[in-house]
N, C-alpha and C. Protein backbone atom coordinates (compact mmCIF):
# COMPACT_ATOMS: atom_id res chain seq x y z
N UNK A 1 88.89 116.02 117.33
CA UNK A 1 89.54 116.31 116.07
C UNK A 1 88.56 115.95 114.94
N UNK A 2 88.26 116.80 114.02
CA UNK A 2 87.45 116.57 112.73
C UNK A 2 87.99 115.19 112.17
N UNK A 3 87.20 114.69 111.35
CA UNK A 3 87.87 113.36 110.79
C UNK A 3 88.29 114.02 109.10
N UNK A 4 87.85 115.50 108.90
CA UNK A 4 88.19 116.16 107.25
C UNK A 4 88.76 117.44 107.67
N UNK A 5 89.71 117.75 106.30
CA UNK A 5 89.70 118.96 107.05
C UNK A 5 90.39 119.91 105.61
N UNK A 6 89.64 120.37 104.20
CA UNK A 6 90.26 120.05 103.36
C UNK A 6 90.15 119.16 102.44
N UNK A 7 91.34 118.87 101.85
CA UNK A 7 91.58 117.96 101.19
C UNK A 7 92.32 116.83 102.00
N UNK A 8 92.35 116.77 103.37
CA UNK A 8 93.16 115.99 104.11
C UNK A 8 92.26 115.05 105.23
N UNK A 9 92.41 113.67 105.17
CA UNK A 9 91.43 112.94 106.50
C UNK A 9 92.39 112.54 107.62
N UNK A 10 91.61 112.28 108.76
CA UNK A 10 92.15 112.21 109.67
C UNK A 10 92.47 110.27 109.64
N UNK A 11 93.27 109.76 110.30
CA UNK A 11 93.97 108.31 110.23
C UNK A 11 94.09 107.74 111.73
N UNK A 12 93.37 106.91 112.34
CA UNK A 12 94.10 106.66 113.63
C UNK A 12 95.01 105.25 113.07
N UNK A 13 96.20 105.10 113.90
CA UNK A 13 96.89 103.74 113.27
C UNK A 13 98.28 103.23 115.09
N UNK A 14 98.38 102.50 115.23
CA UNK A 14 98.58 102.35 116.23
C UNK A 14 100.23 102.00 115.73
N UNK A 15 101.39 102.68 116.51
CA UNK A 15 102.79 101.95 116.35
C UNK A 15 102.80 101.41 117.93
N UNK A 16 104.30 100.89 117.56
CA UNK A 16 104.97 100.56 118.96
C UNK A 16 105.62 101.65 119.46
N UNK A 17 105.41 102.22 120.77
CA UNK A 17 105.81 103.14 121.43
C UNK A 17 107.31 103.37 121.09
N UNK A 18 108.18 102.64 120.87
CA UNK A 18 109.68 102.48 120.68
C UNK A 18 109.58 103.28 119.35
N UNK A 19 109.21 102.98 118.81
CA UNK A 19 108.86 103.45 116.93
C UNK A 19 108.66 104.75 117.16
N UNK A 20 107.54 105.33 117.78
CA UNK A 20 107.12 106.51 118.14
C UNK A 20 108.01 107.39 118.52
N UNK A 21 108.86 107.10 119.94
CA UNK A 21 109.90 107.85 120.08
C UNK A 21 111.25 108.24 119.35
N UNK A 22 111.33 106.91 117.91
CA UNK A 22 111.90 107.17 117.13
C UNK A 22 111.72 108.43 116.26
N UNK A 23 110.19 108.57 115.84
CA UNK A 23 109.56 109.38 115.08
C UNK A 23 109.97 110.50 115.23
N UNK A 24 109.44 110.71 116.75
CA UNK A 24 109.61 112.37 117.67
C UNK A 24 110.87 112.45 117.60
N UNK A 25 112.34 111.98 118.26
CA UNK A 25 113.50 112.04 117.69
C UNK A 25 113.81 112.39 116.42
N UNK A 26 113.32 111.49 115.34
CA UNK A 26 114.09 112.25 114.01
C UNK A 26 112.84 113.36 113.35
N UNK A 27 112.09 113.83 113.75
CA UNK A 27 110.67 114.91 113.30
C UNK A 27 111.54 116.18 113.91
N UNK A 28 111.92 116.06 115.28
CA UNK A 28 112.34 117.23 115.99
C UNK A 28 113.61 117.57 115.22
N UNK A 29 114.35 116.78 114.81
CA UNK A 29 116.19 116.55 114.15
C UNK A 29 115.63 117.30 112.84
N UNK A 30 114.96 117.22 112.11
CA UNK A 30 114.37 117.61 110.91
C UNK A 30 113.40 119.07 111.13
N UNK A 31 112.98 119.69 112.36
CA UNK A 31 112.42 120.71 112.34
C UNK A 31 110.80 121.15 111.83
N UNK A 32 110.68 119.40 112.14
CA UNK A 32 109.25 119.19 111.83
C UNK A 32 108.06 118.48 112.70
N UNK A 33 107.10 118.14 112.71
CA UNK A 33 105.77 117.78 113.83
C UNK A 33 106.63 116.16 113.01
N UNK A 34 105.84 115.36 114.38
CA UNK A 34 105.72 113.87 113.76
C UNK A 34 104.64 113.68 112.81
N UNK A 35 104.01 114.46 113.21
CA UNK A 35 102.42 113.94 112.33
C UNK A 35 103.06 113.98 110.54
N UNK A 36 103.77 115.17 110.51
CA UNK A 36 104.07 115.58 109.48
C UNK A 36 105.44 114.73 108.60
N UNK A 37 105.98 114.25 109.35
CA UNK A 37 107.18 113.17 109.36
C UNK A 37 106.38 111.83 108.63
N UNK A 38 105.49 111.52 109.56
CA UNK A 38 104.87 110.26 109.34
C UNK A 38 104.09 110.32 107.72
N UNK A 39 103.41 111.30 107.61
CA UNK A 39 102.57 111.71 106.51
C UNK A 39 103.92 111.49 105.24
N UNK A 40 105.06 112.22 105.28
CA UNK A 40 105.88 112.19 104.53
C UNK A 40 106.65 111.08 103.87
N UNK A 41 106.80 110.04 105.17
CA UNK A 41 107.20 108.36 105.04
C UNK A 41 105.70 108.06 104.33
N UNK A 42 104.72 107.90 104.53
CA UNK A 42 103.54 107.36 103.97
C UNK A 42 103.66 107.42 102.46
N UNK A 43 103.73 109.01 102.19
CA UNK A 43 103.86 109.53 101.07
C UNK A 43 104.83 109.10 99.70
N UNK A 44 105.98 109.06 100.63
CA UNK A 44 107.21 108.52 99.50
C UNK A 44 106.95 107.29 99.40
N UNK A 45 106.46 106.36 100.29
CA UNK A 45 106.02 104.57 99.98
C UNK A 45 105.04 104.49 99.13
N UNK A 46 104.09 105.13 99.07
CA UNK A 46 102.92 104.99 98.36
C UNK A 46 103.19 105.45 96.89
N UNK A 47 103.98 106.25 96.98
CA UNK A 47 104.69 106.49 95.24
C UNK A 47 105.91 104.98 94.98
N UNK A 48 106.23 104.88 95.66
CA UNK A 48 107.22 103.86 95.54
C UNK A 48 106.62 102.48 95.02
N UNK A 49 105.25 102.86 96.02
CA UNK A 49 104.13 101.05 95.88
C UNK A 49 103.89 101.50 94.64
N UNK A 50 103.01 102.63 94.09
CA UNK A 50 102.46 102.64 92.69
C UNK A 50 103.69 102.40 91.47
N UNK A 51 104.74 102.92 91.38
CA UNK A 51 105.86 102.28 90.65
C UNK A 51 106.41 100.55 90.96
N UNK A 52 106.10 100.24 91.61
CA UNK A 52 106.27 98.54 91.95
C UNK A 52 105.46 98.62 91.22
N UNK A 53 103.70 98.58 91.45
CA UNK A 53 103.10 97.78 90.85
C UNK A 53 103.16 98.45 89.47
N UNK A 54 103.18 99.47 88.77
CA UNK A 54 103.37 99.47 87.33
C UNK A 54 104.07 98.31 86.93
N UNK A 55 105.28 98.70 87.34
CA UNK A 55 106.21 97.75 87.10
C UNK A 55 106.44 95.83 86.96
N UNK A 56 105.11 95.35 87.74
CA UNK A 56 105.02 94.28 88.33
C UNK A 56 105.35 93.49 89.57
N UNK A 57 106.57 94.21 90.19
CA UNK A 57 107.22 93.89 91.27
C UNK A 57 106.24 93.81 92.37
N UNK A 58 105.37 94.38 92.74
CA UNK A 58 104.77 94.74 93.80
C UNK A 58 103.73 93.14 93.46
N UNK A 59 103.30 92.76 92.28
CA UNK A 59 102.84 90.99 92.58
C UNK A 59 103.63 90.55 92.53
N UNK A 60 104.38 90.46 92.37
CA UNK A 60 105.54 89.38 92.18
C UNK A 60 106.17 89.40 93.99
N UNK A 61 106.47 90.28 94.67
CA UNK A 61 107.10 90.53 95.90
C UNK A 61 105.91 89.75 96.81
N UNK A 62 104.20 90.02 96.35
CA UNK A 62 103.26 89.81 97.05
C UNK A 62 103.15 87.94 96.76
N UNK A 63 103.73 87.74 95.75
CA UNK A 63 103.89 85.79 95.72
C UNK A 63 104.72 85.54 96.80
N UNK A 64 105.96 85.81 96.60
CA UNK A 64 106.92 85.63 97.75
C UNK A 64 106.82 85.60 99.02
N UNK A 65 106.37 87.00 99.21
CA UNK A 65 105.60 86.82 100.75
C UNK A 65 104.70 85.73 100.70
N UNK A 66 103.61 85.22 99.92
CA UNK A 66 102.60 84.36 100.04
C UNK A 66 103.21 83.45 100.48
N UNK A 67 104.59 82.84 99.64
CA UNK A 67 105.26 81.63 99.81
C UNK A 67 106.02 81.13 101.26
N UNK A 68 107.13 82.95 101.89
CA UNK A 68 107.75 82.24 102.82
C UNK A 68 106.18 82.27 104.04
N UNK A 69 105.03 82.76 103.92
CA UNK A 69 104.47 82.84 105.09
C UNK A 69 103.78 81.18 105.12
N UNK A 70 103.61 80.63 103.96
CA UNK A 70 103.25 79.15 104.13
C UNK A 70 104.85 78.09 104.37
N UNK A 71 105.89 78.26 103.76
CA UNK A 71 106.92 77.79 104.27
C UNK A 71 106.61 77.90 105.87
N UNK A 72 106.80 79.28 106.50
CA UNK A 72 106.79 79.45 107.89
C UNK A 72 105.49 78.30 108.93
N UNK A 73 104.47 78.34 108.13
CA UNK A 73 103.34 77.64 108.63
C UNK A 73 103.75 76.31 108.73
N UNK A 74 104.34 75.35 108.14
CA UNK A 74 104.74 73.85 107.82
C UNK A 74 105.66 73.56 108.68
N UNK A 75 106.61 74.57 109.42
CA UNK A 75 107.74 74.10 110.29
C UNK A 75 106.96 74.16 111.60
C-alpha cells in the first residue's frame, strides 16, 4: 500500500480486536468500509479537540488528567 495517495496518508495504528469487530459491525450497519468509519470518528474528534482547545478546555482537561494519573501513582 502507498504510504500517499492524494491529499490522503496512509496510518498504521493498532486497536483491540474486540474494538475492531465493533467497527466492522457498525461500518457494515452504516453501508460503509471500516477504514472509512474510522477516518470519520478521527475526523469529528479532531474538530471537537480544535474547539476544546480554542476554548481552553482541552488544557484544562489535560491538568486533570495530569492530576488523577499522579493521584493513581501514590496509592
Amino acid at each position: 500500500m502507498p504510504a500517499e495517495k492524494g491529499d490522503k496518508k496512509a496510518v498504521t495504528i493498532w486497536i483491540d480486536k474486540k474494538t475492531v469487530e465493533e467497527i466492522e459491525k457498525l461500518a457494515e450497519k452504516g453501508g460503509i468500509t471500516r477504514s472509512k468509519l474510522i477516518t470519520n470518528i478521527i475526523e469529528v474528534n479532531v474538530e471537537e479537540l480544535k474547539t476544546m482547545n480554542k476554548l481552553g478546555i482541552w488544557a484544562t482537561a489535560r491538568v486533570f488528567e495530569d492530576i488523577r494519573q499522579w493521584l493513581k501513582q501514590r496509592h
